[in-house]
PDB file of N, CA and C in Angstrom:
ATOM      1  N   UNK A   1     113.629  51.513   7.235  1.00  0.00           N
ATOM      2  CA  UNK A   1     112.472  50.761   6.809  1.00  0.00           C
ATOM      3  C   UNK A   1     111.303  51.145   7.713  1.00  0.00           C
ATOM      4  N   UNK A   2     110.059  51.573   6.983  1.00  0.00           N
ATOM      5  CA  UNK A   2     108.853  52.063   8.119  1.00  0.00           C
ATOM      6  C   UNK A   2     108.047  50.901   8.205  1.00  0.00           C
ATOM      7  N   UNK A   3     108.052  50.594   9.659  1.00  0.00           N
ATOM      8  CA  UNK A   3     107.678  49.612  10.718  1.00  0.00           C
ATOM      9  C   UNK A   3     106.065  50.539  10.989  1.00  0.00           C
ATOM     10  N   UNK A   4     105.080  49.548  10.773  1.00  0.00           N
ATOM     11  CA  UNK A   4     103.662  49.912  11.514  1.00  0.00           C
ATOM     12  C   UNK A   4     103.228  48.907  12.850  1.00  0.00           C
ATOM     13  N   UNK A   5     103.261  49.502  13.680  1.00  0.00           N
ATOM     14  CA  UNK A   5     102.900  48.420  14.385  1.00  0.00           C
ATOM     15  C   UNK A   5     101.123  48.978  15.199  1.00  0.00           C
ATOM     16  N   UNK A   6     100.817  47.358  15.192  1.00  0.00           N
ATOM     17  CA  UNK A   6      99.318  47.436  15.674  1.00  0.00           C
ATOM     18  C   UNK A   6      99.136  46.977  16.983  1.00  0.00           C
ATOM     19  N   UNK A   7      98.578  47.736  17.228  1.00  0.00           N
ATOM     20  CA  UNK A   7      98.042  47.267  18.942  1.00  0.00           C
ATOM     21  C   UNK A   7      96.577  46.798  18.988  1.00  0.00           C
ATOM     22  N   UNK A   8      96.492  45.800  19.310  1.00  0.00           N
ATOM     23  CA  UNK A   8      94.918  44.942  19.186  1.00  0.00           C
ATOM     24  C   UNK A   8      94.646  44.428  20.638  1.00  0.00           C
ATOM     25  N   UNK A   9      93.534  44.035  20.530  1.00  0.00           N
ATOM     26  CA  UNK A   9      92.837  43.751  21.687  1.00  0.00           C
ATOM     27  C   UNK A   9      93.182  42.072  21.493  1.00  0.00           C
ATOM     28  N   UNK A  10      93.368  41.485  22.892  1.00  0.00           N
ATOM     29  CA  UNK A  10      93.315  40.403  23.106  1.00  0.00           C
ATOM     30  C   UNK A  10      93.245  38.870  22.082  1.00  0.00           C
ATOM     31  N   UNK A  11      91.438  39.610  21.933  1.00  0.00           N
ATOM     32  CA  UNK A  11      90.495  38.579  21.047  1.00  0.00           C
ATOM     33  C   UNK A  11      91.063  38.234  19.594  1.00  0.00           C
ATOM     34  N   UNK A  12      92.009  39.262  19.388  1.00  0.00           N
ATOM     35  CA  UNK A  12      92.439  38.832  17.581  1.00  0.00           C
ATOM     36  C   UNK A  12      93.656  38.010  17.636  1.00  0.00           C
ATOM     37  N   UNK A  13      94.432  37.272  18.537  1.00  0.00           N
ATOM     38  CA  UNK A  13      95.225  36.638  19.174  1.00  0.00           C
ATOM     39  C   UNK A  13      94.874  35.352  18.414  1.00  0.00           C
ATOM     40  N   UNK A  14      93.703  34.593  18.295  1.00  0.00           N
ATOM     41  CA  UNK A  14      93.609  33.702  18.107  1.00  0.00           C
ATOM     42  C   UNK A  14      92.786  33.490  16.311  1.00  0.00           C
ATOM     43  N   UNK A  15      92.409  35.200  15.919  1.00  0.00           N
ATOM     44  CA  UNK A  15      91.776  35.110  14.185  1.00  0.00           C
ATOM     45  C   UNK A  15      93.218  35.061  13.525  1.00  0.00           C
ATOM     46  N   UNK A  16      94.127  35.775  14.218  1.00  0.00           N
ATOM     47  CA  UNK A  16      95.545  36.058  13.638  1.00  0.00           C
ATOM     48  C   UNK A  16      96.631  34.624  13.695  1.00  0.00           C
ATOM     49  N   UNK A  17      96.877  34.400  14.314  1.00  0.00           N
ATOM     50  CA  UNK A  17      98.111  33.200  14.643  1.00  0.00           C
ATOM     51  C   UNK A  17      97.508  32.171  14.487  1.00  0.00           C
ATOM     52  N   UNK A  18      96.140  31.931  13.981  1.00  0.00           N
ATOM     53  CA  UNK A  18      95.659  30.623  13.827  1.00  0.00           C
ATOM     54  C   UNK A  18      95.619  29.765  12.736  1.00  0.00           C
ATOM     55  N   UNK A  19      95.318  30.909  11.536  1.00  0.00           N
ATOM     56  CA  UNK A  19      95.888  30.414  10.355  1.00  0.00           C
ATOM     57  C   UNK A  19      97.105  30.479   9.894  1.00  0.00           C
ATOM     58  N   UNK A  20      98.555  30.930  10.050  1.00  0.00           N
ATOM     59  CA  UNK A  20      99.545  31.425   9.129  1.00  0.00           C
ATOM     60  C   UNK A  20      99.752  30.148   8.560  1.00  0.00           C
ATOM     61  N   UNK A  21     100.206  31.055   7.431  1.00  0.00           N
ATOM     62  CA  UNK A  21     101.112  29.947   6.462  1.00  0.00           C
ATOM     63  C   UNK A  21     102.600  30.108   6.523  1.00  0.00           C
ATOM     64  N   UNK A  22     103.116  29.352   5.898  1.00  0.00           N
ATOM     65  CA  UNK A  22     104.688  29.571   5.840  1.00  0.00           C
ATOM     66  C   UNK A  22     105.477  29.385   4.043  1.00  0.00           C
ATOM     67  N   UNK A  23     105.679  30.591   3.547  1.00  0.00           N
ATOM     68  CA  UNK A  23     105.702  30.428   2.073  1.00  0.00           C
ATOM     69  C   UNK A  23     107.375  31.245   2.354  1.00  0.00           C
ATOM     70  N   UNK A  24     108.022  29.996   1.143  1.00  0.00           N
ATOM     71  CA  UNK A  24     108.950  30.911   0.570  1.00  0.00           C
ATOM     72  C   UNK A  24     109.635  31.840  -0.296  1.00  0.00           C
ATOM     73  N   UNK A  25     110.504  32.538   0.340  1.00  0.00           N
ATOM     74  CA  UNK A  25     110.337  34.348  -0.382  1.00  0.00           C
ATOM     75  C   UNK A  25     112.057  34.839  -0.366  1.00  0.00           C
ATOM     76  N   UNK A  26     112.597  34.307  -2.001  1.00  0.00           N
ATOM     77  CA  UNK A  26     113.790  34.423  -2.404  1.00  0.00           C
ATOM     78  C   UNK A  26     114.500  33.339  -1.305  1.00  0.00           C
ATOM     79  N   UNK A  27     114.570  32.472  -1.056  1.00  0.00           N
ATOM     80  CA  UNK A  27     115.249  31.484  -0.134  1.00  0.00           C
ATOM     81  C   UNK A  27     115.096  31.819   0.982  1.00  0.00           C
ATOM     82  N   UNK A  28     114.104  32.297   1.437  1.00  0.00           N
ATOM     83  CA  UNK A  28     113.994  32.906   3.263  1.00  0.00           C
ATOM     84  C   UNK A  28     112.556  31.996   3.126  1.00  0.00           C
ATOM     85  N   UNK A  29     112.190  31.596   4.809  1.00  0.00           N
ATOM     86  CA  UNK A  29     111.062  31.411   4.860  1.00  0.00           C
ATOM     87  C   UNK A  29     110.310  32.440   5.476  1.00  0.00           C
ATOM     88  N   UNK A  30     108.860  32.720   5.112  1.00  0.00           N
ATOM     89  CA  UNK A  30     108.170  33.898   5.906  1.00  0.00           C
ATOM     90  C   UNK A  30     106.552  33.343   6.061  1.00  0.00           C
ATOM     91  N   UNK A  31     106.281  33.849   7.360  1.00  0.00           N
ATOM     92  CA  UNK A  31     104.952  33.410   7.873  1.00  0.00           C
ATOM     93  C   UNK A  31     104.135  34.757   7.236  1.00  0.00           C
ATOM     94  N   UNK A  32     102.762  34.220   7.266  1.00  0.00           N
ATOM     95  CA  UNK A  32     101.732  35.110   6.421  1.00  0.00           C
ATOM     96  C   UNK A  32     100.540  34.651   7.123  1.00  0.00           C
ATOM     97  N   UNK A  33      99.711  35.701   7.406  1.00  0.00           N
ATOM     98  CA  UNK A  33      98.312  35.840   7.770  1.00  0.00           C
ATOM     99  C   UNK A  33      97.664  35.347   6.522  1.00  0.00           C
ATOM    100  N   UNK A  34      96.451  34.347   6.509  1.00  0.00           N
ATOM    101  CA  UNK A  34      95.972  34.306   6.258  1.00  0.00           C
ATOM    102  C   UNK A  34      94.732  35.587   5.228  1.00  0.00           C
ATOM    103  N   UNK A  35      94.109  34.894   4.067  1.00  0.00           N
ATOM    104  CA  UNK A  35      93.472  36.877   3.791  1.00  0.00           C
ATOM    105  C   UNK A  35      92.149  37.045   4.740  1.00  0.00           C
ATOM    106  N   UNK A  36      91.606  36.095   4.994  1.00  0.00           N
ATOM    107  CA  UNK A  36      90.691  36.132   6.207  1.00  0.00           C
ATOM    108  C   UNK A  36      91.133  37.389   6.871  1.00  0.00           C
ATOM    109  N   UNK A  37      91.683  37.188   7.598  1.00  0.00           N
ATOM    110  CA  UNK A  37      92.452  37.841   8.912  1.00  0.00           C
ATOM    111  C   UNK A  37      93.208  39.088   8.330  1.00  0.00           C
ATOM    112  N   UNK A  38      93.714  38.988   7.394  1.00  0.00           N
ATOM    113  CA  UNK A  38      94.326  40.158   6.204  1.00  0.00           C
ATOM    114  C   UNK A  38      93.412  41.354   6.375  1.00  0.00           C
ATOM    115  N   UNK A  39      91.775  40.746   5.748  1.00  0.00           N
ATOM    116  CA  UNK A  39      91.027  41.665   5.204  1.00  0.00           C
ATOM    117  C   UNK A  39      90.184  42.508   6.177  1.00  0.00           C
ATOM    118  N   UNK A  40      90.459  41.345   8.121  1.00  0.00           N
ATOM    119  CA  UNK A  40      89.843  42.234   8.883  1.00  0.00           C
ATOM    120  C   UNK A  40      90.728  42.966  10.017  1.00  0.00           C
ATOM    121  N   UNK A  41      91.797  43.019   9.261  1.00  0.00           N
ATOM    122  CA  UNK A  41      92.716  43.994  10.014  1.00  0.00           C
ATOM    123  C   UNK A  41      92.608  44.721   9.131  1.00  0.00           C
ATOM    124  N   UNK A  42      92.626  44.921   8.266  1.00  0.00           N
ATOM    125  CA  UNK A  42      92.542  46.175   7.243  1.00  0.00           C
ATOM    126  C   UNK A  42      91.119  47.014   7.520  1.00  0.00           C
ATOM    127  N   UNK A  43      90.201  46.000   7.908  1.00  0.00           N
ATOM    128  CA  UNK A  43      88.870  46.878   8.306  1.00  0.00           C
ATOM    129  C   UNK A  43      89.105  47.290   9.579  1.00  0.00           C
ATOM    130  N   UNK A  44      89.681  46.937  10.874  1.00  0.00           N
ATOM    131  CA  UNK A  44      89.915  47.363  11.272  1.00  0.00           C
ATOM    132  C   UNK A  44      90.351  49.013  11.737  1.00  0.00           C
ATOM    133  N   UNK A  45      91.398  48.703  10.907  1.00  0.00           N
ATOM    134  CA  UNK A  45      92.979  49.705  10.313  1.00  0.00           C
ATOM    135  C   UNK A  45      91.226  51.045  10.098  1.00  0.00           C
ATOM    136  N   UNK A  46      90.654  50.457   9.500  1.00  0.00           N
ATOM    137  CA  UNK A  46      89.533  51.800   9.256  1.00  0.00           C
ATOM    138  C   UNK A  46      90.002  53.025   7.932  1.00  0.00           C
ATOM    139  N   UNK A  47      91.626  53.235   7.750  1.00  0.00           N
ATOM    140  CA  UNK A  47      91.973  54.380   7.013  1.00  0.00           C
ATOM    141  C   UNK A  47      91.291  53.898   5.139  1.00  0.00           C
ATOM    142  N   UNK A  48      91.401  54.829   4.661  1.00  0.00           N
ATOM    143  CA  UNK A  48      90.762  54.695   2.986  1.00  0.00           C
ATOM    144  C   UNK A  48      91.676  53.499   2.514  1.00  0.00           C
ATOM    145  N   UNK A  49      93.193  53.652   2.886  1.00  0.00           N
ATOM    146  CA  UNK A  49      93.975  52.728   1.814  1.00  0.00           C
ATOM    147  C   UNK A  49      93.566  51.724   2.439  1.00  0.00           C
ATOM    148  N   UNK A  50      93.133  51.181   3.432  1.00  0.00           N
ATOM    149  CA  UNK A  50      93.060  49.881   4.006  1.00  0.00           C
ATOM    150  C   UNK A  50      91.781  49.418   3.321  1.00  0.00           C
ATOM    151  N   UNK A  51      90.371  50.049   3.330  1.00  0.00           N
ATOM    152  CA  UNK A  51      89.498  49.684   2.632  1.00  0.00           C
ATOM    153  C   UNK A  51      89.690  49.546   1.372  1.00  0.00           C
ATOM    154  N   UNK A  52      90.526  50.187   0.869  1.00  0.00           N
ATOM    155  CA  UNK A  52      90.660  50.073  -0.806  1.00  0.00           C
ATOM    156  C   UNK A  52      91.114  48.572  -0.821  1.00  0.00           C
ATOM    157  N   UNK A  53      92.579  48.270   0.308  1.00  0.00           N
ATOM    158  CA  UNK A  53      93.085  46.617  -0.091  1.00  0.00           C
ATOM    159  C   UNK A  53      92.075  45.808   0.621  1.00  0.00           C
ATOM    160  N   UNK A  54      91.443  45.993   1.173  1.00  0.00           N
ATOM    161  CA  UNK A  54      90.264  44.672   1.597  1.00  0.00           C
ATOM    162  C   UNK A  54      89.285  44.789   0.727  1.00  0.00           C
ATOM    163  N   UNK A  55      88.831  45.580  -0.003  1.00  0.00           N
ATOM    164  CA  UNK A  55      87.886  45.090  -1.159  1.00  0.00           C
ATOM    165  C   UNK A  55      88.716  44.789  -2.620  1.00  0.00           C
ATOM    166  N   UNK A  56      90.144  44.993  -2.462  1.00  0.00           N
ATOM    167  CA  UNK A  56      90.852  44.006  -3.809  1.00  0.00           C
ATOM    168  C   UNK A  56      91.444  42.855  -3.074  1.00  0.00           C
ATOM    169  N   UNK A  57      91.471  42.632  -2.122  1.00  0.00           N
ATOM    170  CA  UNK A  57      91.977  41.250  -1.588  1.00  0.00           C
ATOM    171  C   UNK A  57      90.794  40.446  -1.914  1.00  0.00           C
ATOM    172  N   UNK A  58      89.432  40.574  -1.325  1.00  0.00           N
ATOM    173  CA  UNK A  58      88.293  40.413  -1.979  1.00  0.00           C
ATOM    174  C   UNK A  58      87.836  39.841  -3.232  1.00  0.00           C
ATOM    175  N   UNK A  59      87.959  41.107  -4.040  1.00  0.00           N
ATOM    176  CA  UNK A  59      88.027  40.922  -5.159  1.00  0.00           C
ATOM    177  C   UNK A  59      89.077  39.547  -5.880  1.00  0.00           C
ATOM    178  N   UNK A  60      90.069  39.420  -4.992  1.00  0.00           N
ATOM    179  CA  UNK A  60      91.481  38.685  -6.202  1.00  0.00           C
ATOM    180  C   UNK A  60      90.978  37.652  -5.224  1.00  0.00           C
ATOM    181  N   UNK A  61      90.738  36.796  -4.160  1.00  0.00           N
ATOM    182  CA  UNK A  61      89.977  35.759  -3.728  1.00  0.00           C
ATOM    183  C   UNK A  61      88.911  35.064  -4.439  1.00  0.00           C
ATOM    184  N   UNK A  62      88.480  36.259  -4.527  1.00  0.00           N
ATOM    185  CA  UNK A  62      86.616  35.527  -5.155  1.00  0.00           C
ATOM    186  C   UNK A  62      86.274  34.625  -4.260  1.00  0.00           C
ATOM    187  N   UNK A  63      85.731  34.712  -3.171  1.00  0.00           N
ATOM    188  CA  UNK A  63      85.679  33.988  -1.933  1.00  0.00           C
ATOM    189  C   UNK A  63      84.005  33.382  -2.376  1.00  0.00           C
ATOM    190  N   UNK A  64      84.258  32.124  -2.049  1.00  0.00           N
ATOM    191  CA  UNK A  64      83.032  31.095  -1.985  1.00  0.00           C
ATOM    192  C   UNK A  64      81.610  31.836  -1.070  1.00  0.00           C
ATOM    193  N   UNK A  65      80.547  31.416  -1.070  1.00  0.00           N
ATOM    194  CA  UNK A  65      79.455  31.850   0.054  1.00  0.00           C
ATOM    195  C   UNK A  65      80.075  30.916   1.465  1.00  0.00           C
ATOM    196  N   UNK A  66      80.679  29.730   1.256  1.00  0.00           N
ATOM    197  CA  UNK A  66      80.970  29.445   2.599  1.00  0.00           C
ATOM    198  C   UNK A  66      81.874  30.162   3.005  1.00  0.00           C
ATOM    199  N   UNK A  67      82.847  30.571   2.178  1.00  0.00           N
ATOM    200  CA  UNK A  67      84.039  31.688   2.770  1.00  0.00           C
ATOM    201  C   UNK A  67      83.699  33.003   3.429  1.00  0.00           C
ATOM    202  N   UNK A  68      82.635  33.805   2.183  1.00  0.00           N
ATOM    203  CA  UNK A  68      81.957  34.865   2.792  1.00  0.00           C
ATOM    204  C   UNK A  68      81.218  34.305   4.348  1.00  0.00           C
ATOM    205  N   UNK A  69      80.846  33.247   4.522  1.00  0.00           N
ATOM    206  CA  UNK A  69      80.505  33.183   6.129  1.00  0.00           C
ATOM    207  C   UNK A  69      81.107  32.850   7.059  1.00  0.00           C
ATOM    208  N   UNK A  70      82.369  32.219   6.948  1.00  0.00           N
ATOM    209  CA  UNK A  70      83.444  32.128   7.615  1.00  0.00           C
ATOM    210  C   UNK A  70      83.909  33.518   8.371  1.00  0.00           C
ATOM    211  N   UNK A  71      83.828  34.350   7.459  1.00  0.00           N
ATOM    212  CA  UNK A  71      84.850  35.419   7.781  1.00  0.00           C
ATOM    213  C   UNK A  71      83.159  35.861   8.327  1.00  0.00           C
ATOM    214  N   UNK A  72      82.295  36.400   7.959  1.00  0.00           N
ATOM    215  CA  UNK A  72      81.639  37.037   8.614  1.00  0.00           C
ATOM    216  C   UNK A  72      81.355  36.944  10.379  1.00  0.00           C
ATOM    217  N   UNK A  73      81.783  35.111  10.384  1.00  0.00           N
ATOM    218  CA  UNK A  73      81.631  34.728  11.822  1.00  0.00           C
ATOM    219  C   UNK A  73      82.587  35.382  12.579  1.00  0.00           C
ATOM    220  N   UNK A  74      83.897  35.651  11.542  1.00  0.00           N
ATOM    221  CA  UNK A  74      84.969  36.081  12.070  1.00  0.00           C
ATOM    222  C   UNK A  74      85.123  37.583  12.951  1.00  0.00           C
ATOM    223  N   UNK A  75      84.170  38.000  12.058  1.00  0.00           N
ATOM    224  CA  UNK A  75      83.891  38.988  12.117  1.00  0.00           C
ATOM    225  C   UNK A  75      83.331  40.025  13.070  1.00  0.00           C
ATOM    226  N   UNK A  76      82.077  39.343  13.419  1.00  0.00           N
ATOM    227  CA  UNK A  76      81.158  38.951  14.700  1.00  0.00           C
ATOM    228  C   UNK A  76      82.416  39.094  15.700  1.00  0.00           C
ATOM    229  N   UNK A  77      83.008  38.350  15.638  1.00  0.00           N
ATOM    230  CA  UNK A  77      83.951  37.521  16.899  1.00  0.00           C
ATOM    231  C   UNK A  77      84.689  39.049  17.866  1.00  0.00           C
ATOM    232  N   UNK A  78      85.354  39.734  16.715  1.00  0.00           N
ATOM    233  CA  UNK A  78      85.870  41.000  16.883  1.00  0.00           C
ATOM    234  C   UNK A  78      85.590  42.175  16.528  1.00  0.00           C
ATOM    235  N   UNK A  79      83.662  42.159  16.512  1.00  0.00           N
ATOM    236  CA  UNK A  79      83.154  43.762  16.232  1.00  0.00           C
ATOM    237  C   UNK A  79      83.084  43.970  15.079  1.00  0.00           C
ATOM    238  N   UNK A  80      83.373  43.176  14.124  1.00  0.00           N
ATOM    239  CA  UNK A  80      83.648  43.974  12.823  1.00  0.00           C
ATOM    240  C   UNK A  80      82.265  43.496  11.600  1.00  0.00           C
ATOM    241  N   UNK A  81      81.093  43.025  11.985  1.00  0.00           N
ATOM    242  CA  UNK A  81      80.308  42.542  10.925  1.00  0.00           C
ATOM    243  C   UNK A  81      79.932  43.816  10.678  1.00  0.00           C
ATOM    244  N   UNK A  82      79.598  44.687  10.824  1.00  0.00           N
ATOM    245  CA  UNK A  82      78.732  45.419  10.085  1.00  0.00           C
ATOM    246  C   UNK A  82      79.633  46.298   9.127  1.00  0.00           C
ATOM    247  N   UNK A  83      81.260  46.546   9.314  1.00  0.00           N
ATOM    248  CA  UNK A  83      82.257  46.853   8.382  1.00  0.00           C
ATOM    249  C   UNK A  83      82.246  45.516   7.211  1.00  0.00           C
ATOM    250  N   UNK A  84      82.052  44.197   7.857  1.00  0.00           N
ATOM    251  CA  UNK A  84      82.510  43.105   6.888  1.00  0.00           C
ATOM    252  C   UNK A  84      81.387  43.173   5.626  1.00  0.00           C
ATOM    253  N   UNK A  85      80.151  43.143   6.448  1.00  0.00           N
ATOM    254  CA  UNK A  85      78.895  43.047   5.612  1.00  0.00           C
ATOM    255  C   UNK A  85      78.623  44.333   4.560  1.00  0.00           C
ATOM    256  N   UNK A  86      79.489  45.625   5.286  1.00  0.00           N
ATOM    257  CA  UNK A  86      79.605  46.988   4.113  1.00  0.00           C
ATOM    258  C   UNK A  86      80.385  46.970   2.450  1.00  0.00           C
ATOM    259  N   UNK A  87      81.379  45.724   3.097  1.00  0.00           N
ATOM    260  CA  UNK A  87      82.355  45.517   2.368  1.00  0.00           C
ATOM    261  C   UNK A  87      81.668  44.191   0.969  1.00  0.00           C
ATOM    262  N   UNK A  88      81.268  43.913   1.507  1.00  0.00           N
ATOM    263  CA  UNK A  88      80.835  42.828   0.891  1.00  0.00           C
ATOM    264  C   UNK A  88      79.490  42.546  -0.187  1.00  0.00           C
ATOM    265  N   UNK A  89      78.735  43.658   0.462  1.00  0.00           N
ATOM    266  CA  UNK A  89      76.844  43.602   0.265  1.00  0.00           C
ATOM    267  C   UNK A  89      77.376  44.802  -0.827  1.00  0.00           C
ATOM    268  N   UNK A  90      78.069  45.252  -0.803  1.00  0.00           N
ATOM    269  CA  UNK A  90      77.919  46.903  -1.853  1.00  0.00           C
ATOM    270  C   UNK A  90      77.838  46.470  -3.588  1.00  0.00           C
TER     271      UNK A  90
END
């Protein structure tokens, strides 16, 4: 099974583990990031497929204007507004 693992800075410690949820998946329980936090690790991540799933995570959200500013704060927080605002304003 191919394992990705991410190495992050400090600061995403608290965009990441702050929201999970806990949904169940065939009788197992499994924790889940939030898409907040989804969509800015994927901007992060920087590669094409990652931008492709943060503008359909996006897309399948349909995120409110308060949502779009949520995350933008989020955004701010860990470097990433001017990827968030690329993603978003296009």
């Amino acid at each position: 099974m191919p394992i990705q693992l991410v190495l992050l800075p400090p600061i995403w410690n608290a965009l990441i583990f702050e929201d999970v949820a806990t949904l169940p998946v065939f009788g197992c329980t499994v924790r889940v990031l939030s898409w907040q936090a989804l969509v800015l690790l994927k901007l992060y991540a920087g590669g094409l497929q990652n931008l492709l799933d943060a503008r359909q995570i996006v897309a399948v959200q349909q995120p409110t204007r308060a949502d779009r500013q949520a995350v933008a704060a989020l955004a701010e927080t860990v470097g990433l507004s001017e990827a968030w605002h690329a993603l978003v304003d296009r």
